[in-house]
PDB file of N, CA and C in Angstrom:
ATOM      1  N   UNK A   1     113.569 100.103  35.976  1.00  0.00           N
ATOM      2  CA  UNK A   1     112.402 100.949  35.856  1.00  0.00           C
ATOM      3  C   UNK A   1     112.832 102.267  35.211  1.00  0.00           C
ATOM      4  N   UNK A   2     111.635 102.711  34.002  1.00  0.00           N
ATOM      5  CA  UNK A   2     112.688 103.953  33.122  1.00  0.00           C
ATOM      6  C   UNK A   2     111.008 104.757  33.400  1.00  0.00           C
ATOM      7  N   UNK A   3     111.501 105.783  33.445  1.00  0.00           N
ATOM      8  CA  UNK A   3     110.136 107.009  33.156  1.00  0.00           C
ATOM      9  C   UNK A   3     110.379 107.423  31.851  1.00  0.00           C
ATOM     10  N   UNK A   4     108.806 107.131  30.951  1.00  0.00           N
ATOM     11  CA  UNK A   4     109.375 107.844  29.165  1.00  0.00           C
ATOM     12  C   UNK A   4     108.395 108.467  29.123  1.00  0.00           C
ATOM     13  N   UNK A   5     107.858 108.713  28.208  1.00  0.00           N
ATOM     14  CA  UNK A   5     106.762 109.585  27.504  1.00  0.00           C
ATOM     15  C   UNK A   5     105.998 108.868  26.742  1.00  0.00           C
ATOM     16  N   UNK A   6     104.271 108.765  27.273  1.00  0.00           N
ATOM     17  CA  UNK A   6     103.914 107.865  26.272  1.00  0.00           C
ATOM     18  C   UNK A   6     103.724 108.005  24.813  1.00  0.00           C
ATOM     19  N   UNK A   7     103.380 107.027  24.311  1.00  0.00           N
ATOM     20  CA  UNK A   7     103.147 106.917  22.580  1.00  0.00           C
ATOM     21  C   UNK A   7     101.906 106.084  22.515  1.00  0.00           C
ATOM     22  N   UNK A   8     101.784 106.106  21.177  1.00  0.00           N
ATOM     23  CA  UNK A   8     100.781 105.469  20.952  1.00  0.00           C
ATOM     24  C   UNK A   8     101.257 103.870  19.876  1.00  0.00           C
ATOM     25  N   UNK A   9     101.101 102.933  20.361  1.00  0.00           N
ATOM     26  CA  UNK A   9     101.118 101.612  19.373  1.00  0.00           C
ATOM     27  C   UNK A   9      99.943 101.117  18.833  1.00  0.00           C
ATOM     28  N   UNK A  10     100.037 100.588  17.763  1.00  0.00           N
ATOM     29  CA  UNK A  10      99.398  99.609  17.167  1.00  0.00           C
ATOM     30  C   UNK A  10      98.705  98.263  18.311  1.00  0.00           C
ATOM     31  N   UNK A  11      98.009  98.325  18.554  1.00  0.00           N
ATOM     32  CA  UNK A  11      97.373  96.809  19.635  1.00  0.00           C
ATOM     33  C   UNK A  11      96.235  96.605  19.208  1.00  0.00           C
ATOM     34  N   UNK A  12      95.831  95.000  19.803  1.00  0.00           N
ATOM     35  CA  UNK A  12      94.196  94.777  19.202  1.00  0.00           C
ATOM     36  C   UNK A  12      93.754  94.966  20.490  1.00  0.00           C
ATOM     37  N   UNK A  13      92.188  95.767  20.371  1.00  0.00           N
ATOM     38  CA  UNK A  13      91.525  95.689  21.808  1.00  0.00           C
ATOM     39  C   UNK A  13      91.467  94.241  21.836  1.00  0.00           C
ATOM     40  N   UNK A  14      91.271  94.228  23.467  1.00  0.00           N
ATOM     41  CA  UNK A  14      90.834  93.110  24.043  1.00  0.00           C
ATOM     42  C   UNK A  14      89.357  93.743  24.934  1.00  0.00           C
ATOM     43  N   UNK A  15      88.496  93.266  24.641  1.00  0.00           N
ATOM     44  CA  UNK A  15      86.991  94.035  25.728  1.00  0.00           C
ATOM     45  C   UNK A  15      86.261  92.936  25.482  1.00  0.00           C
ATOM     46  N   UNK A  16      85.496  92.843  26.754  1.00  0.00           N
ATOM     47  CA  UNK A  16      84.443  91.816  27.074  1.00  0.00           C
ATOM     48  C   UNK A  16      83.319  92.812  27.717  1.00  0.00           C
ATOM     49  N   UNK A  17      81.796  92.881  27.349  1.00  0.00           N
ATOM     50  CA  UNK A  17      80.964  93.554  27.077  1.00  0.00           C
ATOM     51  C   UNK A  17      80.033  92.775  27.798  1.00  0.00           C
ATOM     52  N   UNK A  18      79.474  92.738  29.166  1.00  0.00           N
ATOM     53  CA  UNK A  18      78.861  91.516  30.192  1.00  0.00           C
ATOM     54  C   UNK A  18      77.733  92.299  30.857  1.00  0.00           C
ATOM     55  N   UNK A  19      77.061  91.613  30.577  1.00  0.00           N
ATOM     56  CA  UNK A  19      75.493  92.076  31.570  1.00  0.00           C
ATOM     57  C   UNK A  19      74.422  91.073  31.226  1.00  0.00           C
ATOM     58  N   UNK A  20      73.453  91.442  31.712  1.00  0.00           N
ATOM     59  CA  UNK A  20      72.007  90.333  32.123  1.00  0.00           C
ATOM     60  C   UNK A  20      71.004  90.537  30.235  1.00  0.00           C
ATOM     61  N   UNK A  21      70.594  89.778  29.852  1.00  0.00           N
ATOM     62  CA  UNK A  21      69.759  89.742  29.201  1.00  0.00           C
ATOM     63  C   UNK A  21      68.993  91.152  28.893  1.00  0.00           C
ATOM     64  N   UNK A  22      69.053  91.884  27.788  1.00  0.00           N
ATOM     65  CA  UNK A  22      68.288  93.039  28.119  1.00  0.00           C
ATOM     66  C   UNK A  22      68.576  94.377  28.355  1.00  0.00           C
ATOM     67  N   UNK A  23      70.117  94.263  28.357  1.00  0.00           N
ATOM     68  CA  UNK A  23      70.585  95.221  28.966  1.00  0.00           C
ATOM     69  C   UNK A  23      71.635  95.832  28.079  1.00  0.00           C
ATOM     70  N   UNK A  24      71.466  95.942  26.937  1.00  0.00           N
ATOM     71  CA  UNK A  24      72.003  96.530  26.007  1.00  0.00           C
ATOM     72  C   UNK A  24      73.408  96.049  25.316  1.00  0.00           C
ATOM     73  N   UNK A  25      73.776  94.939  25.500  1.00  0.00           N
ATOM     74  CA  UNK A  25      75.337  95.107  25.097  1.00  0.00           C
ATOM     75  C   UNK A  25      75.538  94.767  23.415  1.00  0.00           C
ATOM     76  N   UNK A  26      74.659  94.516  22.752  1.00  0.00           N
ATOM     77  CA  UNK A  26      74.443  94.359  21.226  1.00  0.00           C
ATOM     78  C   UNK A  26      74.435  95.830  20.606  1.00  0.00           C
ATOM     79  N   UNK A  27      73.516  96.371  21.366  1.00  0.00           N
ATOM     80  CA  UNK A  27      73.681  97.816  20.742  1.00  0.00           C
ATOM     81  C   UNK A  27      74.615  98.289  21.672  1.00  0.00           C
ATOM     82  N   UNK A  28      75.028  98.422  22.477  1.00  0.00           N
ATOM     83  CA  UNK A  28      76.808  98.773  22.485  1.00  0.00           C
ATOM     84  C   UNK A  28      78.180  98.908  22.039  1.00  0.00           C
ATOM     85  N   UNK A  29      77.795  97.707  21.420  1.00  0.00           N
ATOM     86  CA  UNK A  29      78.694  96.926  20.622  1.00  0.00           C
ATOM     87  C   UNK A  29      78.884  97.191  19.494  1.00  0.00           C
ATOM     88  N   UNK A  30      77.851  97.731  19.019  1.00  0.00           N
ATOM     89  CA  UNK A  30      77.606  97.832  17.963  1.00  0.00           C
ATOM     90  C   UNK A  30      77.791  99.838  17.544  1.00  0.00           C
ATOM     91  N   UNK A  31      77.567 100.418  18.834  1.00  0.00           N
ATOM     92  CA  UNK A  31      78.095 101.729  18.911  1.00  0.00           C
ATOM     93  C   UNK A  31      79.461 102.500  19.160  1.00  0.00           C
ATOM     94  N   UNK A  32      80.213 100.755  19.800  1.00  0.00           N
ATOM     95  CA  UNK A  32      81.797 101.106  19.843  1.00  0.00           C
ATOM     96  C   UNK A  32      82.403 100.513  18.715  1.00  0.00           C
ATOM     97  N   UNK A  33      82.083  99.894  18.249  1.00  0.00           N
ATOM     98  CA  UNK A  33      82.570  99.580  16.572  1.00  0.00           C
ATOM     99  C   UNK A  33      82.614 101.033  15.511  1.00  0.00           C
ATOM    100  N   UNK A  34      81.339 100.908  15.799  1.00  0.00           N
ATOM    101  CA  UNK A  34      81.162 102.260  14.407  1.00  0.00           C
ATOM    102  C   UNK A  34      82.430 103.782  15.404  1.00  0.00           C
ATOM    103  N   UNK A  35      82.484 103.511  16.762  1.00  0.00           N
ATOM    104  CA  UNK A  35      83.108 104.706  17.484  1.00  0.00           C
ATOM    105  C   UNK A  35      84.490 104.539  16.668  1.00  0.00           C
ATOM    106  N   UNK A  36      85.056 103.116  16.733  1.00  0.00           N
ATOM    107  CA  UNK A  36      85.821 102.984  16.414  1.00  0.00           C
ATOM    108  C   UNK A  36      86.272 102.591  14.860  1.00  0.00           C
ATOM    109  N   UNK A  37      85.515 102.130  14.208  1.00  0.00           N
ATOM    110  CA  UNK A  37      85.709 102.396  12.595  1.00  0.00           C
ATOM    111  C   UNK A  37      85.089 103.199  11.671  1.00  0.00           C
ATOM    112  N   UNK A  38      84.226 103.930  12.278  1.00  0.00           N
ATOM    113  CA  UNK A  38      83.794 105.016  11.711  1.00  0.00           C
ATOM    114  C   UNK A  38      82.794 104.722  10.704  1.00  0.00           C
ATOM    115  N   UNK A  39      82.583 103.410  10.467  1.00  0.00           N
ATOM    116  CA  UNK A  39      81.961 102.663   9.512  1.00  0.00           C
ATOM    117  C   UNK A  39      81.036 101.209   9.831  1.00  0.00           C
ATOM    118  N   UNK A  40      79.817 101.569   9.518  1.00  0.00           N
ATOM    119  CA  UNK A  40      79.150 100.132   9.774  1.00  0.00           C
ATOM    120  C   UNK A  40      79.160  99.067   9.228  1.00  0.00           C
ATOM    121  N   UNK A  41      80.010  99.202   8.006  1.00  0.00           N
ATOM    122  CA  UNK A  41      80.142  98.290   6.951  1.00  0.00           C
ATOM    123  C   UNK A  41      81.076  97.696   7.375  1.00  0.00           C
ATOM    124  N   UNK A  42      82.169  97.756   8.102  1.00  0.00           N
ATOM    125  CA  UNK A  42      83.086  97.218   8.542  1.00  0.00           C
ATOM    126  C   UNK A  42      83.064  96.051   9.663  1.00  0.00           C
ATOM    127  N   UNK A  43      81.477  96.559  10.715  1.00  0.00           N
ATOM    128  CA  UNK A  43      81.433  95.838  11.668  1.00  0.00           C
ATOM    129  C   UNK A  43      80.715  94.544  11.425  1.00  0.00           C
ATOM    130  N   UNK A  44      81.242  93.502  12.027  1.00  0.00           N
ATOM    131  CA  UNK A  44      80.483  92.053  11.786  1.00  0.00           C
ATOM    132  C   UNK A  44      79.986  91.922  13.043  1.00  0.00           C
ATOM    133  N   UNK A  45      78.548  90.834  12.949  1.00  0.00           N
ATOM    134  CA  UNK A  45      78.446  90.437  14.614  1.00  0.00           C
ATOM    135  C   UNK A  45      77.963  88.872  14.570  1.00  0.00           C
ATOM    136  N   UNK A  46      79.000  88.231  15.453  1.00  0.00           N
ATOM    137  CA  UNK A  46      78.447  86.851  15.431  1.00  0.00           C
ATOM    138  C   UNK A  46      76.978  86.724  16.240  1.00  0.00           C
ATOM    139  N   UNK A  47      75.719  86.591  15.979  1.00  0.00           N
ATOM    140  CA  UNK A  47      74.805  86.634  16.797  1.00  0.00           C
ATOM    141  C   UNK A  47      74.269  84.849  17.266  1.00  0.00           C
ATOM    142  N   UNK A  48      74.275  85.027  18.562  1.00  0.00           N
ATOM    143  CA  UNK A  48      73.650  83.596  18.962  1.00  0.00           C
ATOM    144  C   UNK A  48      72.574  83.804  19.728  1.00  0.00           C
ATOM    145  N   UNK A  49      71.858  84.821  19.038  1.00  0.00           N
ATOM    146  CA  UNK A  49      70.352  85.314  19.629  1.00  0.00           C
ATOM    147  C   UNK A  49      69.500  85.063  18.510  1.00  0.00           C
ATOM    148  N   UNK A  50      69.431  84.493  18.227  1.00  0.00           N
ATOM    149  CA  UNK A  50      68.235  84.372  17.094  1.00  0.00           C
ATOM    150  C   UNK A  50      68.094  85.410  16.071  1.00  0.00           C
ATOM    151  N   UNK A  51      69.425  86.057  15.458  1.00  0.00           N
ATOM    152  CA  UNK A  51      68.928  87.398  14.829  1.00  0.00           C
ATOM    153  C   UNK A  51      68.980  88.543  15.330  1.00  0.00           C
ATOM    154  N   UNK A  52      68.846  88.326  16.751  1.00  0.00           N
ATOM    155  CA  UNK A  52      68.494  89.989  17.519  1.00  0.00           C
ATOM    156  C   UNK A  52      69.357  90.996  16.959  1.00  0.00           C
ATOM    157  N   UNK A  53      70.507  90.376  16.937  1.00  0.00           N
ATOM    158  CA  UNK A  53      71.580  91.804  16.136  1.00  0.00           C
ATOM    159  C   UNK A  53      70.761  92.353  15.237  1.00  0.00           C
ATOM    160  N   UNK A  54      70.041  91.900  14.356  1.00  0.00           N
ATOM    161  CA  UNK A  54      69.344  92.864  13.162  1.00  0.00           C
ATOM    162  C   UNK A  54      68.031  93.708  13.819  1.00  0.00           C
ATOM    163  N   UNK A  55      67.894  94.039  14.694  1.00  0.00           N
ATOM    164  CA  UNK A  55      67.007  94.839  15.414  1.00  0.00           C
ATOM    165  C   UNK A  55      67.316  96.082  15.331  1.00  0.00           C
ATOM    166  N   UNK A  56      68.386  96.582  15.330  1.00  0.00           N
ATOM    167  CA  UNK A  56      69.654  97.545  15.085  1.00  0.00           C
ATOM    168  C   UNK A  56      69.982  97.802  14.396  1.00  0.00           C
ATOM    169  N   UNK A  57      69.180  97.562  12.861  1.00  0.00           N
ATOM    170  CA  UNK A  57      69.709  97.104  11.369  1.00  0.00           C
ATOM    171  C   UNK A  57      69.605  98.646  10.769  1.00  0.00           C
ATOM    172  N   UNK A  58      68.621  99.697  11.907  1.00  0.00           N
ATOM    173  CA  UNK A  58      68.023 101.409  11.222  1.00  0.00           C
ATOM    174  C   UNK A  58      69.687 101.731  12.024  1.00  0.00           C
ATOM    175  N   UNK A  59      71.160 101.801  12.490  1.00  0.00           N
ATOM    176  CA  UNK A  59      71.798 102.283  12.973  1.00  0.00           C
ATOM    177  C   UNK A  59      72.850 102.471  11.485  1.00  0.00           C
ATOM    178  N   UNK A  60      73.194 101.227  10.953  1.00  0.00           N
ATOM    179  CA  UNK A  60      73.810 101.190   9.628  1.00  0.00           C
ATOM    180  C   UNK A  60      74.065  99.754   8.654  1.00  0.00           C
ATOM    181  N   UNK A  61      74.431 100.034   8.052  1.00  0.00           N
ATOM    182  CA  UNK A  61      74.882  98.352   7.130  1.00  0.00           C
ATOM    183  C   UNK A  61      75.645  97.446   7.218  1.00  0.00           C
ATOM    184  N   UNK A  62      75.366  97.161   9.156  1.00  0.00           N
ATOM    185  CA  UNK A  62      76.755  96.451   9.713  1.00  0.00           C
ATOM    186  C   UNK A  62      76.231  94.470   8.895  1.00  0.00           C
ATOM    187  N   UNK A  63      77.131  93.876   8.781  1.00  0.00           N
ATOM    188  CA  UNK A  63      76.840  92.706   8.599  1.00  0.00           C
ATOM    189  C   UNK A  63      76.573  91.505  10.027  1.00  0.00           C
ATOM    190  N   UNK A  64      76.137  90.547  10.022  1.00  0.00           N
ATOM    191  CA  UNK A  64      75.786  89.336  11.099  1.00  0.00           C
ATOM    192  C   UNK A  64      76.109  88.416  10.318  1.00  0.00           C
ATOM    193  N   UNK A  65      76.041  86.952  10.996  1.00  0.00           N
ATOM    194  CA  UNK A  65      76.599  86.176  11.008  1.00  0.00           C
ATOM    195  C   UNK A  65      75.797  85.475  11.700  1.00  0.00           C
ATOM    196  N   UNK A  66      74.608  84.393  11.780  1.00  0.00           N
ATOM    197  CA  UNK A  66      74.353  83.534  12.650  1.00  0.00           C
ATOM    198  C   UNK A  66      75.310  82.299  13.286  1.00  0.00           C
ATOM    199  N   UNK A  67      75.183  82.167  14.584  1.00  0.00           N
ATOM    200  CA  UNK A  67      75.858  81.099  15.292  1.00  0.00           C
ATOM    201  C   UNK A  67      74.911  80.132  16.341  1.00  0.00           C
ATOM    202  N   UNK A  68      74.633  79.186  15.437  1.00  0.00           N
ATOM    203  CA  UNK A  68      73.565  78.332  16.471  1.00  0.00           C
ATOM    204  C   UNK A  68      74.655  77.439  17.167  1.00  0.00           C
ATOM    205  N   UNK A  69      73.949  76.720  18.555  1.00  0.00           N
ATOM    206  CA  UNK A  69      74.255  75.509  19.389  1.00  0.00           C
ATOM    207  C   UNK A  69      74.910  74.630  18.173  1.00  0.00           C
ATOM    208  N   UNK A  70      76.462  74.003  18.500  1.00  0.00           N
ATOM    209  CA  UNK A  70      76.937  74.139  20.076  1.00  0.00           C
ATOM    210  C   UNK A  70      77.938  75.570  19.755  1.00  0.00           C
ATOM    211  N   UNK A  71      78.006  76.574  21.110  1.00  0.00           N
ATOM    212  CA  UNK A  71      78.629  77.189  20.767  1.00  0.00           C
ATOM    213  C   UNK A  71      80.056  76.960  21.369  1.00  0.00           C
ATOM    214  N   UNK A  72      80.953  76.304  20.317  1.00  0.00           N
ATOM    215  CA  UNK A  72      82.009  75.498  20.854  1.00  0.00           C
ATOM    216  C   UNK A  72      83.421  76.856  20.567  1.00  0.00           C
ATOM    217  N   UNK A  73      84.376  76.722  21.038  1.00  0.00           N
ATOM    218  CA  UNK A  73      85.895  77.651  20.848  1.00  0.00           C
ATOM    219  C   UNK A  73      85.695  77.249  19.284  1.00  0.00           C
ATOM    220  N   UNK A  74      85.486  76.508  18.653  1.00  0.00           N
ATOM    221  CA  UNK A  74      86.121  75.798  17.577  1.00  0.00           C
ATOM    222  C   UNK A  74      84.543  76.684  16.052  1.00  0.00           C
ATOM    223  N   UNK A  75      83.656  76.279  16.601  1.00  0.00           N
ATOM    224  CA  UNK A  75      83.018  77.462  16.075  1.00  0.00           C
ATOM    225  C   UNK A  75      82.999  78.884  15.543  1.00  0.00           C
ATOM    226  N   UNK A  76      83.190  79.339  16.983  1.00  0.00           N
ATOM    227  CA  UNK A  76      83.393  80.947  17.352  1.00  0.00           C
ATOM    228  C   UNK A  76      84.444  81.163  15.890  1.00  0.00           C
ATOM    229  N   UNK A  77      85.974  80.639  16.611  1.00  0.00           N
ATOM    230  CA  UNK A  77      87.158  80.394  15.255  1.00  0.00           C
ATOM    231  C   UNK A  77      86.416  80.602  14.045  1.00  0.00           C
ATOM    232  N   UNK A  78      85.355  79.547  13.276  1.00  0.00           N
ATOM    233  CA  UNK A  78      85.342  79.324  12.312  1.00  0.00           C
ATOM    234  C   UNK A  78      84.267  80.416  11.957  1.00  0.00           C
ATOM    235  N   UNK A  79      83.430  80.749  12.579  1.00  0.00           N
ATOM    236  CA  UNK A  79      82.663  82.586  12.051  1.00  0.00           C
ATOM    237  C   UNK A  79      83.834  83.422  12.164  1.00  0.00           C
ATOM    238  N   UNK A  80      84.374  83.388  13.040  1.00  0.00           N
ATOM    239  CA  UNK A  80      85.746  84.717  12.895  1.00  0.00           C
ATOM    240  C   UNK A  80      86.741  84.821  11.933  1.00  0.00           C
ATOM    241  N   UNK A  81      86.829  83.207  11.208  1.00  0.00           N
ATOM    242  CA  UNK A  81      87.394  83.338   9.810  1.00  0.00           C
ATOM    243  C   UNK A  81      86.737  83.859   8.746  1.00  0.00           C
ATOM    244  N   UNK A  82      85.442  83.368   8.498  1.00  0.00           N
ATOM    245  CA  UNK A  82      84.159  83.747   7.626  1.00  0.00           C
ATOM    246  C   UNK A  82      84.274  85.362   7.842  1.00  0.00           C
ATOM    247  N   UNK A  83      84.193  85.861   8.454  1.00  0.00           N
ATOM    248  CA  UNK A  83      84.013  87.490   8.481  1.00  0.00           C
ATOM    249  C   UNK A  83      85.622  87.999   8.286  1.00  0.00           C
ATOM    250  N   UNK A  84      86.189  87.914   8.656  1.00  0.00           N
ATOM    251  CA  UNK A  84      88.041  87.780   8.324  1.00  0.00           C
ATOM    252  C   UNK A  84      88.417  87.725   6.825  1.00  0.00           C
ATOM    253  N   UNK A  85      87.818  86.749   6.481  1.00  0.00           N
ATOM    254  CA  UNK A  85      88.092  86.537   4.883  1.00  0.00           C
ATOM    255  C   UNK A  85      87.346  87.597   3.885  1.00  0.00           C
ATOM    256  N   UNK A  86      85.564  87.630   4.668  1.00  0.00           N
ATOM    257  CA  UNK A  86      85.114  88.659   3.465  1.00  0.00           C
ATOM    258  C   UNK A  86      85.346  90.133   3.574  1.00  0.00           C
ATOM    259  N   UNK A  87      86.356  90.633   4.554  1.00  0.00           N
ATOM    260  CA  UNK A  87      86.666  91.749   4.626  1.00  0.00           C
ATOM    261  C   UNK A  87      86.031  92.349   6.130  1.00  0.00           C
TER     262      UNK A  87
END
C-alpha cells in the first residue's frame, strides 16, 4: 500500500443512466455528453423509443440512430460500430 498524489488518466466512462419511463434520462444524456464534449455534433444516440431522442433536436445537432426489436448484445455492437465509423 503506497500513498501518492493523484493524477489524472486517460479512461472511458463507464455510466448507466436508470429510471422509470418519463423521467428524463434521454435528455440527460444528452446534457452530459455535450458537458462532456462540448459539442452536439459529436454526440450519437442509439434510440429504441421510437425517435423520442429527436424531441431534444432544439438542444443541438446531436445525431440518432434508430434501434428496433430484437434488442440483442449483437445489435447494440453493430449501431456502436455505425456511429464509431462515421465519426
Amino acid at each position: 500500500m503506497q500513498l501518492q498524489t493523484a493524477s489524472r488518466k486517460q479512461v472511458k466512462i463507464k455510466m448507466n443512466i436508470a429510471s422509470p419511463s418519463g423521467f428524463g434520462k434521454t435528455y440527460s444524456a444528452l446534457l452530459l455528453g455535450y458537458g462532456i464534449t462540448g459539442d452536439y455534433e459529436k454526440i450519437a444516440v442509439i434510440d429504441t423509443e421510437n425517435d423520442s431522442a429527436s424531441l431534444y433536436s432544439n438542444l443541438g445537432p446531436f445525431k440518432t440512430i434508430r434501434l428496433d426489436a430484437p434488442y440483442s448484445p449483437d445489435r447494440y455492437i453493430q449501431a456502436i460500430d455505425i456511429c464509431e465509423k462515421s465519426g
